[in-house]
N, C-alpha and C. Protein backbone atom coordinates (compact mmCIF):
# COMPACT_ATOMS: atom_id res chain seq x y z
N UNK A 1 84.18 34.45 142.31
CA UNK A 1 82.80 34.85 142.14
C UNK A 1 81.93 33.60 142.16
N UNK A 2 81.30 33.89 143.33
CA UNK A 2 80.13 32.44 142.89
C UNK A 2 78.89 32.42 142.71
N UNK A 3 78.65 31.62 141.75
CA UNK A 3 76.97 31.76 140.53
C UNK A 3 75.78 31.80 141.20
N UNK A 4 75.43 33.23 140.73
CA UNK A 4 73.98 33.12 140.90
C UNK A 4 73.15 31.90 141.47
N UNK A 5 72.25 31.45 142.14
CA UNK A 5 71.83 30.24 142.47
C UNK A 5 70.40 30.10 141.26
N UNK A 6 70.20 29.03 140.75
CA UNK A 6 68.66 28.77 140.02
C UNK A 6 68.00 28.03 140.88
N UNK A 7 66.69 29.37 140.97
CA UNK A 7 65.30 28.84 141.64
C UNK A 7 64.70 27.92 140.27
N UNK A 8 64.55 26.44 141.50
CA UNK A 8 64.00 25.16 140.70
C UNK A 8 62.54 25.07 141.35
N UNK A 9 62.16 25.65 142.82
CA UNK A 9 61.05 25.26 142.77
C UNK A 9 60.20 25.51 141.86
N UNK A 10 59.16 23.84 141.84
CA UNK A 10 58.06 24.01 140.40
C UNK A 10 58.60 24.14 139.00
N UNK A 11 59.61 23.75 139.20
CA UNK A 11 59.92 22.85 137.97
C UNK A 11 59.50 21.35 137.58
N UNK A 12 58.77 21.65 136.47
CA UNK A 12 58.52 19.80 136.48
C UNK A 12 58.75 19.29 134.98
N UNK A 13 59.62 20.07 133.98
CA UNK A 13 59.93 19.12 132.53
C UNK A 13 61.31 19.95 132.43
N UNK A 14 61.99 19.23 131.74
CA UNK A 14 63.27 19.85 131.24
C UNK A 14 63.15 21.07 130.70
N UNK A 15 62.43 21.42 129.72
CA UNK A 15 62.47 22.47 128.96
C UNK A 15 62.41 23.61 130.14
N UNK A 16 61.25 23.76 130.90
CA UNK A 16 61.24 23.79 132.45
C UNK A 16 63.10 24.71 133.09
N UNK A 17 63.77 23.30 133.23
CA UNK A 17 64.41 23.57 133.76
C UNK A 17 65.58 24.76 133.09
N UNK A 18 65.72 24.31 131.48
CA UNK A 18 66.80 24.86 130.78
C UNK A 18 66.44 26.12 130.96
N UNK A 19 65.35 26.56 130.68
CA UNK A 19 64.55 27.67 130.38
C UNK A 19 65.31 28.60 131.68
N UNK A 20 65.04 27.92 133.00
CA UNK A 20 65.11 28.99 134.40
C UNK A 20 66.94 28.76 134.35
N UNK A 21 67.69 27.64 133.66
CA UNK A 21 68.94 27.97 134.39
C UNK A 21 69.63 28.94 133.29
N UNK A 22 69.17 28.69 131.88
CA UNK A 22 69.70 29.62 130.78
C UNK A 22 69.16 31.52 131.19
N UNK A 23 68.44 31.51 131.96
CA UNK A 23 67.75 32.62 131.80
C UNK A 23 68.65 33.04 133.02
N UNK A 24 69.20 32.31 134.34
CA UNK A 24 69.77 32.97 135.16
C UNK A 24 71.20 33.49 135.04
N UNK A 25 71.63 31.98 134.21
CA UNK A 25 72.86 32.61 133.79
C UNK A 25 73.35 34.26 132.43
N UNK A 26 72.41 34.07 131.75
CA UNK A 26 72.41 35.20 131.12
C UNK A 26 72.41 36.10 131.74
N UNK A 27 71.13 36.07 133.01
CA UNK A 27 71.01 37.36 134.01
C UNK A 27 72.38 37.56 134.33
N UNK A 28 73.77 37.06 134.83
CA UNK A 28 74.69 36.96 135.62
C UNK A 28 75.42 37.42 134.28
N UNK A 29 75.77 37.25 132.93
CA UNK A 29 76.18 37.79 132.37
C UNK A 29 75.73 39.36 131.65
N UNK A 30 74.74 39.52 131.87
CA UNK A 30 74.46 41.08 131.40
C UNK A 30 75.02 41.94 133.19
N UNK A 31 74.48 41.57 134.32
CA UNK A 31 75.08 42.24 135.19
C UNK A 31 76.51 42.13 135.44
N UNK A 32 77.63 41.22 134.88
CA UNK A 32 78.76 41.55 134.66
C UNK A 32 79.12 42.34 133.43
N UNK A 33 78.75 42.81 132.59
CA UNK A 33 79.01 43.05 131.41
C UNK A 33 79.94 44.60 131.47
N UNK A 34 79.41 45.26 132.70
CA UNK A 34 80.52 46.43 133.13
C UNK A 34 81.64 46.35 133.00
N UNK A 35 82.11 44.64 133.35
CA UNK A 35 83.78 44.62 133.67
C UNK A 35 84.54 44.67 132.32
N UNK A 36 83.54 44.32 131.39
CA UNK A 36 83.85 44.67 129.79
C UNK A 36 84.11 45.68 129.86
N UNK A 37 83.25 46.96 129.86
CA UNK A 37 83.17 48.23 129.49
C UNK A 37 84.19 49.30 130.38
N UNK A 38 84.82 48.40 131.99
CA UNK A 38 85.49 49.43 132.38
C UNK A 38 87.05 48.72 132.00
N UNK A 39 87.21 47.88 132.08
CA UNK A 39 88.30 47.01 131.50
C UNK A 39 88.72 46.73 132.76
N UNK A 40 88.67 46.97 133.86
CA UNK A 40 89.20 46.14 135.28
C UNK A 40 89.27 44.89 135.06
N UNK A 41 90.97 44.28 135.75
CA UNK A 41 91.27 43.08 135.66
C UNK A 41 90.19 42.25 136.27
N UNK A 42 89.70 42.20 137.46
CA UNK A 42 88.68 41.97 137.99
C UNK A 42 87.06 41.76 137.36
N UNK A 43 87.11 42.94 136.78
CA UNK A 43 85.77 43.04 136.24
C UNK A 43 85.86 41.76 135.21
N UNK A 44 86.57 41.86 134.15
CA UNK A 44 86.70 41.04 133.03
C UNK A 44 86.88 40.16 133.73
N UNK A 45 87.73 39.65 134.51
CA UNK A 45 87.76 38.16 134.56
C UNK A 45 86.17 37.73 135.25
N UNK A 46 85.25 38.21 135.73
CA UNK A 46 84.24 37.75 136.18
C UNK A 46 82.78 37.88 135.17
N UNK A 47 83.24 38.76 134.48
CA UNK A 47 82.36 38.94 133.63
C UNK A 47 82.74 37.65 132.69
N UNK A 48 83.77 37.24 131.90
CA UNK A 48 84.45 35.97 131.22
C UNK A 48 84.33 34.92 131.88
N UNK A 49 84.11 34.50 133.45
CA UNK A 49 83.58 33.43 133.69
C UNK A 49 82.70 33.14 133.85
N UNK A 50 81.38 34.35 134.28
CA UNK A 50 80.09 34.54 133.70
C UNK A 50 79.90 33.86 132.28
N UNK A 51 80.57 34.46 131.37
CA UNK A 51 80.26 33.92 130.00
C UNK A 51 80.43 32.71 129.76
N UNK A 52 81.42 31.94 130.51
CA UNK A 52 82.07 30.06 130.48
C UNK A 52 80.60 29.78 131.13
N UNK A 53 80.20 30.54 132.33
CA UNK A 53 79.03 29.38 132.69
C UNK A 53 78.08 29.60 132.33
N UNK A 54 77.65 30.16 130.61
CA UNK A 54 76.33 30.64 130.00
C UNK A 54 76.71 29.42 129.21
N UNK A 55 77.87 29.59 128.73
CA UNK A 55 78.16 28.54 127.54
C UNK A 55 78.06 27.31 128.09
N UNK A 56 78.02 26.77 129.04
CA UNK A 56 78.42 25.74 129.41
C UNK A 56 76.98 25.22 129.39
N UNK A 57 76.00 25.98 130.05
CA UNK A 57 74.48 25.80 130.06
C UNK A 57 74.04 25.64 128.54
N UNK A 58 74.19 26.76 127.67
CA UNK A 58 73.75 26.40 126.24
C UNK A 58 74.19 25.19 125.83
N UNK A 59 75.70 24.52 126.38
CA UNK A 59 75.79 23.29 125.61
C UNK A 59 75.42 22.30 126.41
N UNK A 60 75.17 22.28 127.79
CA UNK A 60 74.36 21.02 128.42
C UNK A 60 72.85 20.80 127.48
N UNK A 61 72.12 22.17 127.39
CA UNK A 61 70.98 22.08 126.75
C UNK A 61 70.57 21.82 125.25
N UNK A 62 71.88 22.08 124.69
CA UNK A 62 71.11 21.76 123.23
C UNK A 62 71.09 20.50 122.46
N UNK A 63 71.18 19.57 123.68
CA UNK A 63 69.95 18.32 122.82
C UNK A 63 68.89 18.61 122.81
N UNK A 64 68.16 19.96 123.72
CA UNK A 64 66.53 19.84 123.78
C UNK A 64 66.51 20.52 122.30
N UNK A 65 67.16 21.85 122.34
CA UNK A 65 66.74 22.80 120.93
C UNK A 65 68.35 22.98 120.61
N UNK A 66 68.47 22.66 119.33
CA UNK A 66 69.68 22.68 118.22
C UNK A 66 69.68 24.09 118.38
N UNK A 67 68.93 25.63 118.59
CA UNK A 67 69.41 26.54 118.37
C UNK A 67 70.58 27.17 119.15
N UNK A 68 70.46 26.36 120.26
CA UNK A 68 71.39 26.87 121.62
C UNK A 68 73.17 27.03 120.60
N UNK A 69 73.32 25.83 119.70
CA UNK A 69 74.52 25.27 119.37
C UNK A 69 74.72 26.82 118.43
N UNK A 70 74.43 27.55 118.16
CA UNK A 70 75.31 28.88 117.50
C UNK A 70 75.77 30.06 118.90
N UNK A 71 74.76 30.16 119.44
CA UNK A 71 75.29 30.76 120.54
C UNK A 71 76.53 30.05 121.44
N UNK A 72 76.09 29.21 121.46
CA UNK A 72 77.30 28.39 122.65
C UNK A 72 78.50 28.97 121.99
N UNK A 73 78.63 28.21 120.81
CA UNK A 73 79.97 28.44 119.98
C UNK A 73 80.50 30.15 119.99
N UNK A 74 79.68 31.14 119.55
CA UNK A 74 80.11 32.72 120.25
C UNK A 74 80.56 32.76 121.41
N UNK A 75 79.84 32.49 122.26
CA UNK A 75 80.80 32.24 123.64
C UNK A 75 82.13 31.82 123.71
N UNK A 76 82.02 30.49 122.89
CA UNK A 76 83.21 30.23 123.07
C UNK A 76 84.14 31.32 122.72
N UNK A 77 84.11 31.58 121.90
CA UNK A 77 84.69 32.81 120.56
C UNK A 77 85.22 33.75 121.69
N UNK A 78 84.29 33.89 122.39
CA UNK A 78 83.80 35.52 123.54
C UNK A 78 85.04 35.36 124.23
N UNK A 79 85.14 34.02 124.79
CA UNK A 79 85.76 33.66 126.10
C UNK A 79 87.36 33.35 125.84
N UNK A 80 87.62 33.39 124.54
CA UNK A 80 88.97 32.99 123.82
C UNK A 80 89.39 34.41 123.77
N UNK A 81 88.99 35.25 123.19
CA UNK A 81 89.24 36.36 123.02
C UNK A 81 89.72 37.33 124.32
N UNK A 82 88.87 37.11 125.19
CA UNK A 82 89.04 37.56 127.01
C UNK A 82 89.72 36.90 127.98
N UNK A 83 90.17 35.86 126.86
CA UNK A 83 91.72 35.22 127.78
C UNK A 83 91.41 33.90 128.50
């Protein structure tokens, strides 16, 4: 499965940027979130690497805002659990 792309045009500050790539990747995890609910091997595993590359974004970003660092860590949680 390969990631969603983030529209950067007109981006011009970090916050900026976290903002559009955290927001796409979330998008990419709520539209996998089926593979949860039907349990397909398939589904889950894309929906679970969806979730690695939300987390991965929350923890590039939270030097800007410390709040990212509780979510990230659920993810992690998420993604241990889903194998």
């Amino acid at each position: 499965m390969k990631p969603e792309p983030v529209l950067l045009r007109g981006v011009t500050d970090s916050t900026e940027l976290a903002r559009r790539v955290l927001h796409t990747r979330l998008r990419e995890v709520r539209r996998l979130a089926g593979g949860l609910e039907r349990r397909d091997q398939l589904g889950l595993h894309n929906f679970r690497i969806a979730c690695k590359r939300f987390r991965y974004a929350l923890e590039r970003f939270d030097g800007l805002e410390t709040s990212l660092e509780a979510p990230a860590k659920s993810f992690a949680l998420l993604q241990d659990a889903l194998g």
